[in-house]
Protein backbone atom coordinates (compact mmCIF):
# COMPACT_ATOMS: atom_id res chain seq x y z
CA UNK A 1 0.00 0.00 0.00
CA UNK A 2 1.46 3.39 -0.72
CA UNK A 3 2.88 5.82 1.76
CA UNK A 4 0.41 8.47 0.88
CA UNK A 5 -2.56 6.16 1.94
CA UNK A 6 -1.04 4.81 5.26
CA UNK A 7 -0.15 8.33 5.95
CA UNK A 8 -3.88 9.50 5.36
CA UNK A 9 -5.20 6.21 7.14
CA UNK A 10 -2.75 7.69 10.23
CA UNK A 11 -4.35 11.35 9.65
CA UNK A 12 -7.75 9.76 10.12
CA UNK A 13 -6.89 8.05 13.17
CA UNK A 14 -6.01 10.85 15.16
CA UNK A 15 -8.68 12.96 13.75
CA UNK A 16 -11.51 10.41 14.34
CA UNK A 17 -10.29 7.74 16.60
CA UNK A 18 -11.20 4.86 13.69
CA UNK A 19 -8.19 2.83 13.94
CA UNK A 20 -6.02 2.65 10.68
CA UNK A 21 -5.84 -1.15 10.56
CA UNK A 22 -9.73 -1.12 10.74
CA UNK A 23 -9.85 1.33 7.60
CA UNK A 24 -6.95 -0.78 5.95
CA UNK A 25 -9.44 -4.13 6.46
CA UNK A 26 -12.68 -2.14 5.16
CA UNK A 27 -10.25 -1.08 2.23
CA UNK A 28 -8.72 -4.02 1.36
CA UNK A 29 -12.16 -6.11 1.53
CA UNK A 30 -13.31 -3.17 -0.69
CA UNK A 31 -10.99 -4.13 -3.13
CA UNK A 32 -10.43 -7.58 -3.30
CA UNK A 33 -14.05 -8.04 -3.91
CA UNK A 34 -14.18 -5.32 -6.73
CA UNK A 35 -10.94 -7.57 -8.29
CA UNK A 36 -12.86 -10.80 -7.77
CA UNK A 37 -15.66 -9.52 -9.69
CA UNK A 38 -13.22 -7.81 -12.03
CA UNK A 39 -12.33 -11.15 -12.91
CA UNK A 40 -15.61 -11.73 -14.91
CA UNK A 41 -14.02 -9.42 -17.48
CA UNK A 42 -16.75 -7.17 -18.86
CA UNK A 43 -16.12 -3.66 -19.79
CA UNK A 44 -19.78 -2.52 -17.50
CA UNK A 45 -18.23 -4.59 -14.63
CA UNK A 46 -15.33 -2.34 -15.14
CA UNK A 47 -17.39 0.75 -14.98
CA UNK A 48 -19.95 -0.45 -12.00
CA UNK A 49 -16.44 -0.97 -9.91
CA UNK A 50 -15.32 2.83 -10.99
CA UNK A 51 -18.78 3.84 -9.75
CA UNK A 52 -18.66 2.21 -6.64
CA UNK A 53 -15.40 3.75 -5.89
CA UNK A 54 -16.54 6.96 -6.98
CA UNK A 55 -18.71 7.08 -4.46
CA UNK A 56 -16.38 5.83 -1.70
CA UNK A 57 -14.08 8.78 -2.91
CA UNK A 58 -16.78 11.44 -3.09
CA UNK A 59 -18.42 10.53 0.52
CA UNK A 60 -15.82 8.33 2.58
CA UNK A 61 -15.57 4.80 3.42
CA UNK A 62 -18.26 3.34 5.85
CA UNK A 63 -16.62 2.17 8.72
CA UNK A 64 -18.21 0.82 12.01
CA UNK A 65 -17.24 2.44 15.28
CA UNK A 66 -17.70 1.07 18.43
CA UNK A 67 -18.87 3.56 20.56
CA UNK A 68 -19.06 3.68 24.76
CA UNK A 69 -21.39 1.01 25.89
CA UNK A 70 -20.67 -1.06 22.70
CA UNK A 71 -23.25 -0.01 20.26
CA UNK A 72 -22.04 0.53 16.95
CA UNK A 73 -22.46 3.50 14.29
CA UNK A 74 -20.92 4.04 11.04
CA UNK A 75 -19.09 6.43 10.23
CA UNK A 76 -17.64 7.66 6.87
CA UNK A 77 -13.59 8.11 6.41
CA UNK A 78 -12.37 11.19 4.25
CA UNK A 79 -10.41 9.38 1.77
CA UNK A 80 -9.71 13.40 0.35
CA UNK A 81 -10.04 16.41 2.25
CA UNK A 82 -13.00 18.83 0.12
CA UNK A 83 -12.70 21.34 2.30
CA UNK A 84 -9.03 22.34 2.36
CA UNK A 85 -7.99 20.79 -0.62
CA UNK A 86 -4.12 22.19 -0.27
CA UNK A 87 -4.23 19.39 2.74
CA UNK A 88 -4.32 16.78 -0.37
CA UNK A 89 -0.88 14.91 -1.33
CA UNK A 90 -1.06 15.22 -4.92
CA UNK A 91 1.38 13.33 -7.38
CA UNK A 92 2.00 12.42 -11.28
CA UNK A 93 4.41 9.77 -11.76
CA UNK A 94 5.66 9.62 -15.70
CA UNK A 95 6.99 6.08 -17.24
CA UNK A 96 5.33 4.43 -14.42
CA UNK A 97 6.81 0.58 -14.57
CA UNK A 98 3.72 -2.16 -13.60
CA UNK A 99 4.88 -5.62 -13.53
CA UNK A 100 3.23 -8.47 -12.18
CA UNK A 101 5.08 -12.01 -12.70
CA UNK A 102 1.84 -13.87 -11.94
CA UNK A 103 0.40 -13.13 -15.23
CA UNK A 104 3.75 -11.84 -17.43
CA UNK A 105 3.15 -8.88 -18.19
CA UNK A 106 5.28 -5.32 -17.82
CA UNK A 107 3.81 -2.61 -19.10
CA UNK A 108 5.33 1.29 -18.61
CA UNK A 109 2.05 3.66 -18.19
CA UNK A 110 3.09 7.56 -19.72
CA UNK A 111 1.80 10.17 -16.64
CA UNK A 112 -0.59 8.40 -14.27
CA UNK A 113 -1.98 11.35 -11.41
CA UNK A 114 -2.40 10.73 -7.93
CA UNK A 115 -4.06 11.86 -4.78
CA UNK A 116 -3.35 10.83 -1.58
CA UNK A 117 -2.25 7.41 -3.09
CA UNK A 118 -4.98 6.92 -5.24
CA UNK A 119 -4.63 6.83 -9.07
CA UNK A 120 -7.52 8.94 -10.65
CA UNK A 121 -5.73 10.03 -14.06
CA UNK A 122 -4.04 8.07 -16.53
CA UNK A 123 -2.46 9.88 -19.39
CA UNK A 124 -1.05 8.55 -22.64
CA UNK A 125 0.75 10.52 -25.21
CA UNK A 126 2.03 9.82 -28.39
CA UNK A 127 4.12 11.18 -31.08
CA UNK A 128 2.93 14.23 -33.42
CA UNK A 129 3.20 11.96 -36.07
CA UNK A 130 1.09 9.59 -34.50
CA UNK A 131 -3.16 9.34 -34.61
CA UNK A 132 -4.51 9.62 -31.27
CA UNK A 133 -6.64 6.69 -32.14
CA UNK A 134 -3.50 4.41 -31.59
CA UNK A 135 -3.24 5.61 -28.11
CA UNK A 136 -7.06 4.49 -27.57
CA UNK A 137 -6.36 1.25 -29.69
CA UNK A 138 -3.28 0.10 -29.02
CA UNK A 139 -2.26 1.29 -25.24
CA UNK A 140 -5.97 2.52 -23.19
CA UNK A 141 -7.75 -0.71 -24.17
CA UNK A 142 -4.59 -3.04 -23.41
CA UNK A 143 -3.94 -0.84 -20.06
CA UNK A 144 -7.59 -1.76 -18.99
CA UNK A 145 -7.13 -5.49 -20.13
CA UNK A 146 -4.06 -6.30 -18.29
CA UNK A 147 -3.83 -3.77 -15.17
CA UNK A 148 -7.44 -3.38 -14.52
CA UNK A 149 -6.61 -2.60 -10.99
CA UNK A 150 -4.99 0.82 -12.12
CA UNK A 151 -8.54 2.11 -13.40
CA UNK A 152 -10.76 1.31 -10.15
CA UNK A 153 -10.57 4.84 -8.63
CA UNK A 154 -9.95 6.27 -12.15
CA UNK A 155 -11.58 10.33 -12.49
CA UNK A 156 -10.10 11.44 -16.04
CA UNK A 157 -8.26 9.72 -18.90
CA UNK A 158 -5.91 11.69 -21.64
CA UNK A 159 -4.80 10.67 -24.96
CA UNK A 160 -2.51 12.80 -26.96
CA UNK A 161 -0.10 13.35 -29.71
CA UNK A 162 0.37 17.39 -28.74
CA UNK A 163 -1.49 18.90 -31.93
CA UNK A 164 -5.05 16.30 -30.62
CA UNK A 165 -5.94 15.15 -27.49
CA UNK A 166 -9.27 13.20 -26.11
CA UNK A 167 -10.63 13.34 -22.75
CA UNK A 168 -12.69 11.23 -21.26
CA UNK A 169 -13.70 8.47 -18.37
CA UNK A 170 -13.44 4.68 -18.02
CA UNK A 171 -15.63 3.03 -20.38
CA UNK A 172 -15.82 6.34 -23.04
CA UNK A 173 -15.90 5.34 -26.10
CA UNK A 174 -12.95 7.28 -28.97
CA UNK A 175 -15.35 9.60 -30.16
């Protein structure tokens, strides 16, 4: 898990009391069912998982707190902070490396965005000389096929050569 979510999860337990390896369960359960059902390939599985996370984003993680007298409530975790945004760890890695031995493949993503550890945009640019449509063709679709995992949380994709560029989310179409 990256430093900028353990950090956050860390944040949140001194703000809030929820213990970080509570929020690093509810996370990880989060996501390891979104893979499993990743696993039944479709492209509107792919999108109903972005949704979902969307949503986690947007409003927090449920979590259940055990309050005084052991009743439980729930709670939502601040994955980003709205109101000061400044309080954010923002990042954009370029030529990030993905490897994963289990199924062969290494792939090297262009500019992929981050906040607070979580990947929400994925850029790929290509030569002047070079049709946009390759970079939806030939890289996007292969990213989604073989590192699913990067899109979950994804916000904004960007193909471009420099003179064209697309915008657009998981699951848009070229056009």
């Amino acid at each position: 898990m990256s430093v900028e979510i353990i950090r956050a999860l860390e944040e949140l337990e001194a703000e809030k009391g929820i213990p970080k390896e509570y929020m690093y369960e509810k996370l990880e359960a989060a996501l390891m069912n979104a893979y499993r059902r990743e696993m039944g390939g479709s492209t509107n599985v792919r999108v109903q998982i972005n949704e979902e996370k969307y949503s986690m984003l947007r409003d927090g993680i449920p979590v259940q707190v055990r309050k005084p007298g052991g009743t439980y409530e729930t709670r939502h975790a601040a994955v980003f902070n709205f109101k000061e945004p400044t309080q954010n760890h923002f990042l954009a890695v370029k030529e990030m490396k993905i490897h994963d031995p289990r199924y062969g493949y290494r792939k090297r993503t262009d500019i992929v965005g981050f906040v607070n550890g979580i990947p929400l945009m994925f850029v790929e640019l290509k030569k002047q000389n070079v049709d946009v449509r390759d970079a939806y063709n030939c890289n996007y679709r292969d990213y989604v096929d073989c590192i699913p995992h990067l899109f979950h949380f994804n916000a904004f994709l960007m193909l471009s050569n420099g003179l064209e560029a697309k915008v657009g989310t998981l699951g848009s179409k070229y056009e």
